[in-house]
N, C-alpha and C. Protein backbone atom coordinates (compact mmCIF):
# COMPACT_ATOMS: atom_id res chain seq x y z
N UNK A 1 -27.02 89.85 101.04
CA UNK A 1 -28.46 89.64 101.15
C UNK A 1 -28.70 88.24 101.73
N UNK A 2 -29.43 87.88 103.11
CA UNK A 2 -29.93 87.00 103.08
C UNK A 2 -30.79 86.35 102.51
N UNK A 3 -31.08 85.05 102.83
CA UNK A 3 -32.30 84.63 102.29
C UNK A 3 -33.02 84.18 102.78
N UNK A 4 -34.52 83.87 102.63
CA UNK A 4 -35.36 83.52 103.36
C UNK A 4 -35.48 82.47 105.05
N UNK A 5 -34.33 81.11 103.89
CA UNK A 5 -34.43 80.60 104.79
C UNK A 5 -33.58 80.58 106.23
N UNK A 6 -32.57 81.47 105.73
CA UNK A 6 -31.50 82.53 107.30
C UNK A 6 -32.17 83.42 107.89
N UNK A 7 -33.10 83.82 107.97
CA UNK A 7 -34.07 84.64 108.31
C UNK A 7 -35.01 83.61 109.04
N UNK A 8 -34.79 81.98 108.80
CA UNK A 8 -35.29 81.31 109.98
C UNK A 8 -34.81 80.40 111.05
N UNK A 9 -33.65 79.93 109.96
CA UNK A 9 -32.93 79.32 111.54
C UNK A 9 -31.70 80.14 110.91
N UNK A 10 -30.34 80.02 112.13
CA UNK A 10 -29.08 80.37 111.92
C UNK A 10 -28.32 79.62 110.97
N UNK A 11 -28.11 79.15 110.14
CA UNK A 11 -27.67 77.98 109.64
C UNK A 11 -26.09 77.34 109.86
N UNK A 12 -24.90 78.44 111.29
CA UNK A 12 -24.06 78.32 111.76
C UNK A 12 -24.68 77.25 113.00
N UNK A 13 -26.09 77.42 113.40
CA UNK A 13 -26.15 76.65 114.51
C UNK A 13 -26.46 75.23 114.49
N UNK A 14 -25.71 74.78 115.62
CA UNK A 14 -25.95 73.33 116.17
C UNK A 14 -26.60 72.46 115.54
N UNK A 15 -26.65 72.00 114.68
CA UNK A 15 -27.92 70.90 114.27
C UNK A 15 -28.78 71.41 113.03
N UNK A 16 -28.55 72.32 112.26
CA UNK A 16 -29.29 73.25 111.12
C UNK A 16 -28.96 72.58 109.75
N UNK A 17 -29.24 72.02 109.28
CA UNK A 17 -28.87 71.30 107.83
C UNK A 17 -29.26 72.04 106.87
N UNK A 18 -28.93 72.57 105.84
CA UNK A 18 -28.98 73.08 104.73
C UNK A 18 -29.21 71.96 103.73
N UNK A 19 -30.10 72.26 103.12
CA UNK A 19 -30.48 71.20 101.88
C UNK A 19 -30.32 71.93 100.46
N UNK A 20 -30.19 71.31 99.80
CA UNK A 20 -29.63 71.65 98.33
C UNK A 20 -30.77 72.88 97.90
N UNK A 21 -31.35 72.66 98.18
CA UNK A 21 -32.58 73.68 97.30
C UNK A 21 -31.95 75.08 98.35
N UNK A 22 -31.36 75.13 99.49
CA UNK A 22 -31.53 76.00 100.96
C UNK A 22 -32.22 75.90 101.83
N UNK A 23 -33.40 75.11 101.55
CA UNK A 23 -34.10 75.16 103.08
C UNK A 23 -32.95 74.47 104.15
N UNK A 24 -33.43 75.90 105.35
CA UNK A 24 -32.54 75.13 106.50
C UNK A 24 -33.71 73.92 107.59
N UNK A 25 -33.51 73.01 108.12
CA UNK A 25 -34.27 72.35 108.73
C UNK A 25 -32.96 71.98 110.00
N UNK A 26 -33.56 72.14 111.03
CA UNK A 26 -32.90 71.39 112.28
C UNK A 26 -33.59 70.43 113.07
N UNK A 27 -32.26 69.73 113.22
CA UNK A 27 -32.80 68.57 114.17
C UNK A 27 -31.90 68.62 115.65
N UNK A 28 -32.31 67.92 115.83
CA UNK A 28 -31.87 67.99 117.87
C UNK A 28 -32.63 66.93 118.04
N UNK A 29 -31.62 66.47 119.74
CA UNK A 29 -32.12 65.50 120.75
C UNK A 29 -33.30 65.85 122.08
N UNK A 30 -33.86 65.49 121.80
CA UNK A 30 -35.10 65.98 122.66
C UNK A 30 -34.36 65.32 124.26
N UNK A 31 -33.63 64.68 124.12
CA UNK A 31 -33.01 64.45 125.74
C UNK A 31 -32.12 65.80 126.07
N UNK A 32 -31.99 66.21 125.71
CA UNK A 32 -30.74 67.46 125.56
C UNK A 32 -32.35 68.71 125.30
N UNK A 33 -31.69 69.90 126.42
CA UNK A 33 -32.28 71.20 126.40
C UNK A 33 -32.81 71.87 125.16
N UNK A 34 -33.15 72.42 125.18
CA UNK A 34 -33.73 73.13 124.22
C UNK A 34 -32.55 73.84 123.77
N UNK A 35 -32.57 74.67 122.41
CA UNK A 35 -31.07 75.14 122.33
C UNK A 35 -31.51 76.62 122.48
N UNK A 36 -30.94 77.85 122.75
CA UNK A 36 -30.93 79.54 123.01
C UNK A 36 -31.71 79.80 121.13
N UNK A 37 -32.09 80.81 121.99
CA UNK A 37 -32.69 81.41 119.92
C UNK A 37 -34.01 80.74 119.66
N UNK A 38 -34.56 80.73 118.58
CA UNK A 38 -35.99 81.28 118.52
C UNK A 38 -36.15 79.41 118.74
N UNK A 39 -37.64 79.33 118.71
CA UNK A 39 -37.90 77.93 118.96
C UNK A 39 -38.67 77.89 116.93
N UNK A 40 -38.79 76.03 117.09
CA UNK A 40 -39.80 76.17 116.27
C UNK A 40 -40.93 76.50 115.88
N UNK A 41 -41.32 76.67 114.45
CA UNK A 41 -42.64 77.00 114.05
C UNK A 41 -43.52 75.43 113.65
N UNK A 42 -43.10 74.63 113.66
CA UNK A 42 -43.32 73.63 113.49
C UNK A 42 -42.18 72.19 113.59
N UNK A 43 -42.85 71.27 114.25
CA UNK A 43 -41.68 69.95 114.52
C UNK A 43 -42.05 68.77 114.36
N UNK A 44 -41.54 68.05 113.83
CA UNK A 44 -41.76 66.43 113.83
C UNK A 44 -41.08 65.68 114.62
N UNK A 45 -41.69 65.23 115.77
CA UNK A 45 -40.86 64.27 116.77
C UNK A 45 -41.29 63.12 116.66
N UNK A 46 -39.91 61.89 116.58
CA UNK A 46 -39.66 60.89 116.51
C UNK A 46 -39.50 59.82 117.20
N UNK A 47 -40.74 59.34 118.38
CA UNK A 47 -40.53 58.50 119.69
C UNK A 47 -41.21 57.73 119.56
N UNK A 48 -41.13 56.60 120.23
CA UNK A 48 -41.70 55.21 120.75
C UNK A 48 -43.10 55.45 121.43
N UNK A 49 -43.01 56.58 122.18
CA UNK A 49 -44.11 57.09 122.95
C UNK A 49 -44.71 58.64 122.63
N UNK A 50 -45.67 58.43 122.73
CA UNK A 50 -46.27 60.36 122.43
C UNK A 50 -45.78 60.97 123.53
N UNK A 51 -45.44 62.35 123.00
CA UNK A 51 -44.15 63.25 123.41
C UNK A 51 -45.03 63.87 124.52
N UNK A 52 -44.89 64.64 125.27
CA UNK A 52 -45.34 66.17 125.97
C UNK A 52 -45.26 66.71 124.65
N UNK A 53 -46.94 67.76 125.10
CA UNK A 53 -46.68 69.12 124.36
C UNK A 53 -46.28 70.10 124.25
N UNK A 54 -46.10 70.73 123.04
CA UNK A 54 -45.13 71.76 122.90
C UNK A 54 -45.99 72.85 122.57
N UNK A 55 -45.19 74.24 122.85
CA UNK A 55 -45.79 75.28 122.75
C UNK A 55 -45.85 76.09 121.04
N UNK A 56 -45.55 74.69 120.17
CA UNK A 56 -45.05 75.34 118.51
C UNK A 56 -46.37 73.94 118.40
N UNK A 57 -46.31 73.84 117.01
CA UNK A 57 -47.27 72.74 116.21
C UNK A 57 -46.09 72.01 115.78
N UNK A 58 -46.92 70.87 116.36
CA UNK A 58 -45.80 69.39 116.36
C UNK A 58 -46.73 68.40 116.32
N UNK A 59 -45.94 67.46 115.11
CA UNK A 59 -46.72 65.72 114.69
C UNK A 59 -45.92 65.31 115.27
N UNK A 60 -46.25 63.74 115.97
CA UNK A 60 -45.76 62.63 116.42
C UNK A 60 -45.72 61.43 115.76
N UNK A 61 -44.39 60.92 115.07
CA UNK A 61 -44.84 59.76 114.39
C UNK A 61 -44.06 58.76 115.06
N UNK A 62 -45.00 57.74 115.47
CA UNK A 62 -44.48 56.47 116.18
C UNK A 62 -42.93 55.89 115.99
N UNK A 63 -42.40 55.80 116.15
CA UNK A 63 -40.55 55.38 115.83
C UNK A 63 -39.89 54.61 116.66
N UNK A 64 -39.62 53.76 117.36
CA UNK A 64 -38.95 53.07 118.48
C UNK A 64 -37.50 53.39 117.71
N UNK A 65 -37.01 53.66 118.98
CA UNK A 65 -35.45 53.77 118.93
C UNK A 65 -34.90 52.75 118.59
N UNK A 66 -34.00 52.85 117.36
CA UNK A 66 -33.28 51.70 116.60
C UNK A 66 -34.14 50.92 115.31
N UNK A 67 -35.05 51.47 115.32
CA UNK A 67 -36.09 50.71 115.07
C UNK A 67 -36.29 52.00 113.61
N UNK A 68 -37.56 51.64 112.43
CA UNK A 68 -37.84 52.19 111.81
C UNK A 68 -39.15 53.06 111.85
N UNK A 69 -40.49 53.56 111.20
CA UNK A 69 -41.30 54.20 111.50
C UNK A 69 -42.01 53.53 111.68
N UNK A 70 -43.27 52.92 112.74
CA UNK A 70 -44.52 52.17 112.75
C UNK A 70 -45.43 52.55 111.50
N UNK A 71 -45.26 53.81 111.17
CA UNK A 71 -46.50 54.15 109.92
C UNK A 71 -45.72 54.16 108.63
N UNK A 72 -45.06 53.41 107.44
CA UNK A 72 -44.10 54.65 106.61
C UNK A 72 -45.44 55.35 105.57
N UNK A 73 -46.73 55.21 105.72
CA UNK A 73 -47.05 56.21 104.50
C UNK A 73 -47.06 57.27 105.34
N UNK A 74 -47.33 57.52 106.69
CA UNK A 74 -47.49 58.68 107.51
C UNK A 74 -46.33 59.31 107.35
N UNK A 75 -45.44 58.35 107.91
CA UNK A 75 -44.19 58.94 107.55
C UNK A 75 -43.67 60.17 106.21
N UNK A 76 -43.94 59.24 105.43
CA UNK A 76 -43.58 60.04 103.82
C UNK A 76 -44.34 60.96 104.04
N UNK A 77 -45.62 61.18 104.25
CA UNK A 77 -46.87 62.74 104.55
C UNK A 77 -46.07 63.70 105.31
N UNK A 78 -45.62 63.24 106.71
CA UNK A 78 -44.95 63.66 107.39
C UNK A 78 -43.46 64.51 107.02
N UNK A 79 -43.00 64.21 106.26
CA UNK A 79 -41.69 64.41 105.52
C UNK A 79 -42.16 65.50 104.65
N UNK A 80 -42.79 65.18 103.68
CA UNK A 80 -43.28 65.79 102.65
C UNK A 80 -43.68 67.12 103.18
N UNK A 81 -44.59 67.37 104.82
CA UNK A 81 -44.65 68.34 105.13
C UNK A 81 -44.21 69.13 105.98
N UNK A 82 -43.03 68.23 106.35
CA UNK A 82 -41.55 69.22 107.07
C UNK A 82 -41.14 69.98 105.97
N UNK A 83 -40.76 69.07 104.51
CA UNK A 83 -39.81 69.98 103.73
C UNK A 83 -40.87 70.83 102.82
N UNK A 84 -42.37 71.40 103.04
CA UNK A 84 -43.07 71.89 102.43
C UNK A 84 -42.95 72.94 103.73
N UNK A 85 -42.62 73.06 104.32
CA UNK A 85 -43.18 73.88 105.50
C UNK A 85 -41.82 74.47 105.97
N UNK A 86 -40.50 73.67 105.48
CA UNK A 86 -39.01 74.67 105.53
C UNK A 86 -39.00 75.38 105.06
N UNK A 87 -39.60 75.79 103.65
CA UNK A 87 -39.49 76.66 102.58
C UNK A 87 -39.65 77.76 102.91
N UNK A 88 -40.43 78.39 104.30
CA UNK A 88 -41.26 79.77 104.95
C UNK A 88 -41.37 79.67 106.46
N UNK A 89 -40.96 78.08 107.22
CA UNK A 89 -41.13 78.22 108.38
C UNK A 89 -39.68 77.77 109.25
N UNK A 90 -39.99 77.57 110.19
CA UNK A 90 -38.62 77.01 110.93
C UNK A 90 -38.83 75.60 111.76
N UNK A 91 -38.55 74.54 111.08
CA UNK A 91 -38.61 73.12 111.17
C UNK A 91 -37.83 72.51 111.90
N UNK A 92 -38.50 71.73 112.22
CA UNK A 92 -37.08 70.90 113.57
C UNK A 92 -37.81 69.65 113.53
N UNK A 93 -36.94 68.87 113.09
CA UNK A 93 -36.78 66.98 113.37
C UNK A 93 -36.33 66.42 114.34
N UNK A 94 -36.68 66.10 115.34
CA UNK A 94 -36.50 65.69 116.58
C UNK A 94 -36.66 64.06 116.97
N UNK A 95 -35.59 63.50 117.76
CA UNK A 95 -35.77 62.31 118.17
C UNK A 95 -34.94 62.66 119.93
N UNK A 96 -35.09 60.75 120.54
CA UNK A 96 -34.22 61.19 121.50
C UNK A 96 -32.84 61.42 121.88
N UNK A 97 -32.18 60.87 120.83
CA UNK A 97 -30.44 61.33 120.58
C UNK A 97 -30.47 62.25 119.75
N UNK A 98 -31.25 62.37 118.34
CA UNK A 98 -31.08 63.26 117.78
C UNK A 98 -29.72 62.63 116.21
N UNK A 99 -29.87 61.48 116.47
CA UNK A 99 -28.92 60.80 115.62
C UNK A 99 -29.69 59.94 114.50
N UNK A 100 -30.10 58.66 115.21
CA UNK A 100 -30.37 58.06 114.35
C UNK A 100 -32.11 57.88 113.57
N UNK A 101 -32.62 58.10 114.22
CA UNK A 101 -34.25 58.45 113.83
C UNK A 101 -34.14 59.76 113.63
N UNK A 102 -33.72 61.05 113.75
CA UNK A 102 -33.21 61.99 113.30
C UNK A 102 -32.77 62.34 112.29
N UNK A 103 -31.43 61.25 111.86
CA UNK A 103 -30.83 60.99 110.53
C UNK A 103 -31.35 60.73 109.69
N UNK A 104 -32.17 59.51 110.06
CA UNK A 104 -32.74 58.99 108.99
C UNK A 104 -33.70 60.35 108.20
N UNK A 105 -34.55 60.48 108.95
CA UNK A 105 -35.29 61.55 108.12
C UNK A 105 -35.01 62.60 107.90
N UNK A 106 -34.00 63.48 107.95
CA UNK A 106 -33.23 64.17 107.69
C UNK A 106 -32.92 63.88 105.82
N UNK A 107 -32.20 62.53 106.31
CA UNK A 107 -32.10 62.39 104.96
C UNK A 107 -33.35 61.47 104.08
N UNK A 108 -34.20 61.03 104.44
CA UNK A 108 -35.61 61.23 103.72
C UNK A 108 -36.42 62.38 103.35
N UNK A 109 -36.07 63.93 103.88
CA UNK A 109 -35.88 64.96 103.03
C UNK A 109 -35.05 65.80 102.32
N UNK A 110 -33.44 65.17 102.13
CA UNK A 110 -32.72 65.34 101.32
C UNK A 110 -33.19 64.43 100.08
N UNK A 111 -33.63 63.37 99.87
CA UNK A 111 -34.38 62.58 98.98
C UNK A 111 -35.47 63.95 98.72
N UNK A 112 -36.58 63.93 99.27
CA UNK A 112 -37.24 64.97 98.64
C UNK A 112 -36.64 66.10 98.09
N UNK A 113 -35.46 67.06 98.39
CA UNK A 113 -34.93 67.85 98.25
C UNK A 113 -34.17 67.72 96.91
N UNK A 114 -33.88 66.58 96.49
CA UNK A 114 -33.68 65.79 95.47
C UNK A 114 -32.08 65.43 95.22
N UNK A 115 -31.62 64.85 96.17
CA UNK A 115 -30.52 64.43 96.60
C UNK A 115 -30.88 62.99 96.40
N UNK A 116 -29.89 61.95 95.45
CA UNK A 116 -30.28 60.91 94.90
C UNK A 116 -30.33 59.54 96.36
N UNK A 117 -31.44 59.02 96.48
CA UNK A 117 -31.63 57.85 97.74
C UNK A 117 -30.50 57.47 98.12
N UNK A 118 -29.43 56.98 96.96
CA UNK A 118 -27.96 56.23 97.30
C UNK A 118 -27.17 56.67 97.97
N UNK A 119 -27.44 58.74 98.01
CA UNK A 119 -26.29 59.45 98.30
C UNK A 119 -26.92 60.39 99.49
N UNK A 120 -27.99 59.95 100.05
CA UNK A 120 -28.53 61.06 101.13
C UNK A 120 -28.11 60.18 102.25
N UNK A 121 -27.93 59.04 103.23
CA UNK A 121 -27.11 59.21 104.10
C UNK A 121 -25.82 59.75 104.38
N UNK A 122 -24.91 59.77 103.14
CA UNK A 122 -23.50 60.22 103.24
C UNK A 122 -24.36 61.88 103.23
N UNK A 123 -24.86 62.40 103.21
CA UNK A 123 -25.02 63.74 102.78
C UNK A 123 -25.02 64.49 103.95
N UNK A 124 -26.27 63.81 104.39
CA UNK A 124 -26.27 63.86 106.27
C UNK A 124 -25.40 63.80 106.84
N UNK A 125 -24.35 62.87 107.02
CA UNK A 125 -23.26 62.40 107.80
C UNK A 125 -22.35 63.64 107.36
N UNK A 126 -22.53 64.23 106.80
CA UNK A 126 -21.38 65.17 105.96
C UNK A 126 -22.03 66.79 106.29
N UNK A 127 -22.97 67.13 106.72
CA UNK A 127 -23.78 68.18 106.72
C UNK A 127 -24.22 68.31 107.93
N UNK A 128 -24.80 67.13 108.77
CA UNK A 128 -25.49 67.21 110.00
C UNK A 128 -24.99 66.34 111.11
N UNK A 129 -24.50 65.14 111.06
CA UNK A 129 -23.85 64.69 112.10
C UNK A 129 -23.10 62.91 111.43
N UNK A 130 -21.71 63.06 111.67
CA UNK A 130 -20.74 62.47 110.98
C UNK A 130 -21.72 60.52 111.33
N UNK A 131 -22.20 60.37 112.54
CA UNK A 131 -23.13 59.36 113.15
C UNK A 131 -24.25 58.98 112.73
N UNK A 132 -25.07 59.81 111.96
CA UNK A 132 -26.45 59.93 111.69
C UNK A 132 -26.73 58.77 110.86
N UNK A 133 -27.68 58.20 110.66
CA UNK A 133 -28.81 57.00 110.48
C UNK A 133 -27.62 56.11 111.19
N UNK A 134 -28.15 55.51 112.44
CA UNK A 134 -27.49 54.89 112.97
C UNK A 134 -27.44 52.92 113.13
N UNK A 135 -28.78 52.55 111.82
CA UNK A 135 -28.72 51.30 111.66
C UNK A 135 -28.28 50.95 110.09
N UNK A 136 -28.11 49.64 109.78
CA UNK A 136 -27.92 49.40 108.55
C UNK A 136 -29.89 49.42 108.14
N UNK A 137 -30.79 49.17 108.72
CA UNK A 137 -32.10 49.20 108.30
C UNK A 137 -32.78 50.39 107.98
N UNK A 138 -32.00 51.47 108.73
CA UNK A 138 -32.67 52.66 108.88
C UNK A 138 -31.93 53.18 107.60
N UNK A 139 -30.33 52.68 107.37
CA UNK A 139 -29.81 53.01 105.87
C UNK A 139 -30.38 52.65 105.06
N UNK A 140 -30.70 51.02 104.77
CA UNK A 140 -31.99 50.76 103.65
C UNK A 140 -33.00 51.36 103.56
N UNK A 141 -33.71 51.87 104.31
CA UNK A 141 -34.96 52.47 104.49
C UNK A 141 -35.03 53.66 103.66
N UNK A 142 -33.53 54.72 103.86
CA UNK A 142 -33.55 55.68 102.86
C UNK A 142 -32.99 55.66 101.72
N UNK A 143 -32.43 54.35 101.86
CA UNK A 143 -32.13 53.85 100.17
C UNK A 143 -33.57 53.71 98.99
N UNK A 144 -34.21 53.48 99.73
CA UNK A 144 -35.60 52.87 99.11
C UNK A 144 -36.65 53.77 99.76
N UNK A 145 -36.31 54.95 99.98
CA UNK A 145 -37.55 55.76 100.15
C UNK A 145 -37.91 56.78 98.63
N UNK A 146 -39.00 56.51 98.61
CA UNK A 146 -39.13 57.36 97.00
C UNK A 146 -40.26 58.52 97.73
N UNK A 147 -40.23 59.50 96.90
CA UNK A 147 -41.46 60.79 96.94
C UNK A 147 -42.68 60.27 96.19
N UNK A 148 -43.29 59.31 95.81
CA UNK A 148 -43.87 58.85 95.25
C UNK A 148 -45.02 58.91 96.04
C-alpha cells in the first residue's frame, strides 16, 4: 500500500526528501531543467531576485546566494507552509544550485517535522544532498531556528 505522500512525488527521485513524519518534499536547482514527471503543486523559490513565473503557485522569498533570508519571519510562514502543504500536495524548494539555500530550508522543515535543530543539517546531508547548507551561517541559522 502506498501512501499518500508517494502518490505525490516519487520518493526514488532526484532531490525528494522524506521527512520523518513521510511527507515527501523536493528540492532542485532552478539553473538545471526541470526534472520528467509531474511538476509542482506548489513551490518556494529561493533568489536574490524575483523569479519568472510559474505555471504551479509559487512564493518568492528574498535569499542572496550564500547569504541568509532577507525576511526570517516570512521565512518561518513560508516553511511552515511548505511543510503544511506536503502533507496533500507536491512541494518543491527551490534555489539556484539547489544546495545551499535549498539545504538550509530543507532542513528548517525537518525542524518543523520535528527533527531536533542540532541534528537537521546532518539529516539533510544524509537524505538530500551530502553538500547541503553550504555556509557555517546558514548552519547557525538552522541551529537556532525554532517553530515558534
Amino acid at each position: 500500500m502506498t501512501s499518500v505522500a508517494e502518490q505525490l512525488w516519487d520518493p526514488s527521485d532526484r532531490g525528494v526528501l522524506r521527512l520523518p513524519s513521510g511527507r515527501l518534499v523536493r528540492g532542485r536547482a532552478l539553473r538545471r531543467p526541470l526534472p520528467p514527471g509531474p511538476v509542482p503543486d506548489f513551490a518556494v523559490q529561493l533568489l536574490g531576485r524575483r523569479p519568472a513565473g510559474t505555471p504551479w503557485e509559487s512564493r518568492w522569498l528574498r535569499w542572496p546566494d550564500f547569504a541568509l533570508p532577507s525576511d526570517r519571519g516570512l521565512a518561518g510562514e513560508l516553511f511552515a507552509e511548505a511543510w503544511e502543504r506536503a502533507g496533500g500536495e507536491r512541494v518543491e524548494v527551490a534555489c539556484g544550485g539547489g544546495r545551499g539555500r535549498t539545504g538550509t530550508a530543507l532542513a528548517c522543515l525537518a525542524v518543523i517535522d520535528g527533527v531536533p535543530a542540532d541534528r537537521a543539517v546532518a539529516f539533510v546531508r544524509r537524505y538530500y544532498d551530502a553538500r547541503a547548507v553550504e555556509t557555517p551561517w546558514q548552519r547557525r541559522y538552522v541551529e537556532r531556528f525554532t517553530t515558534r
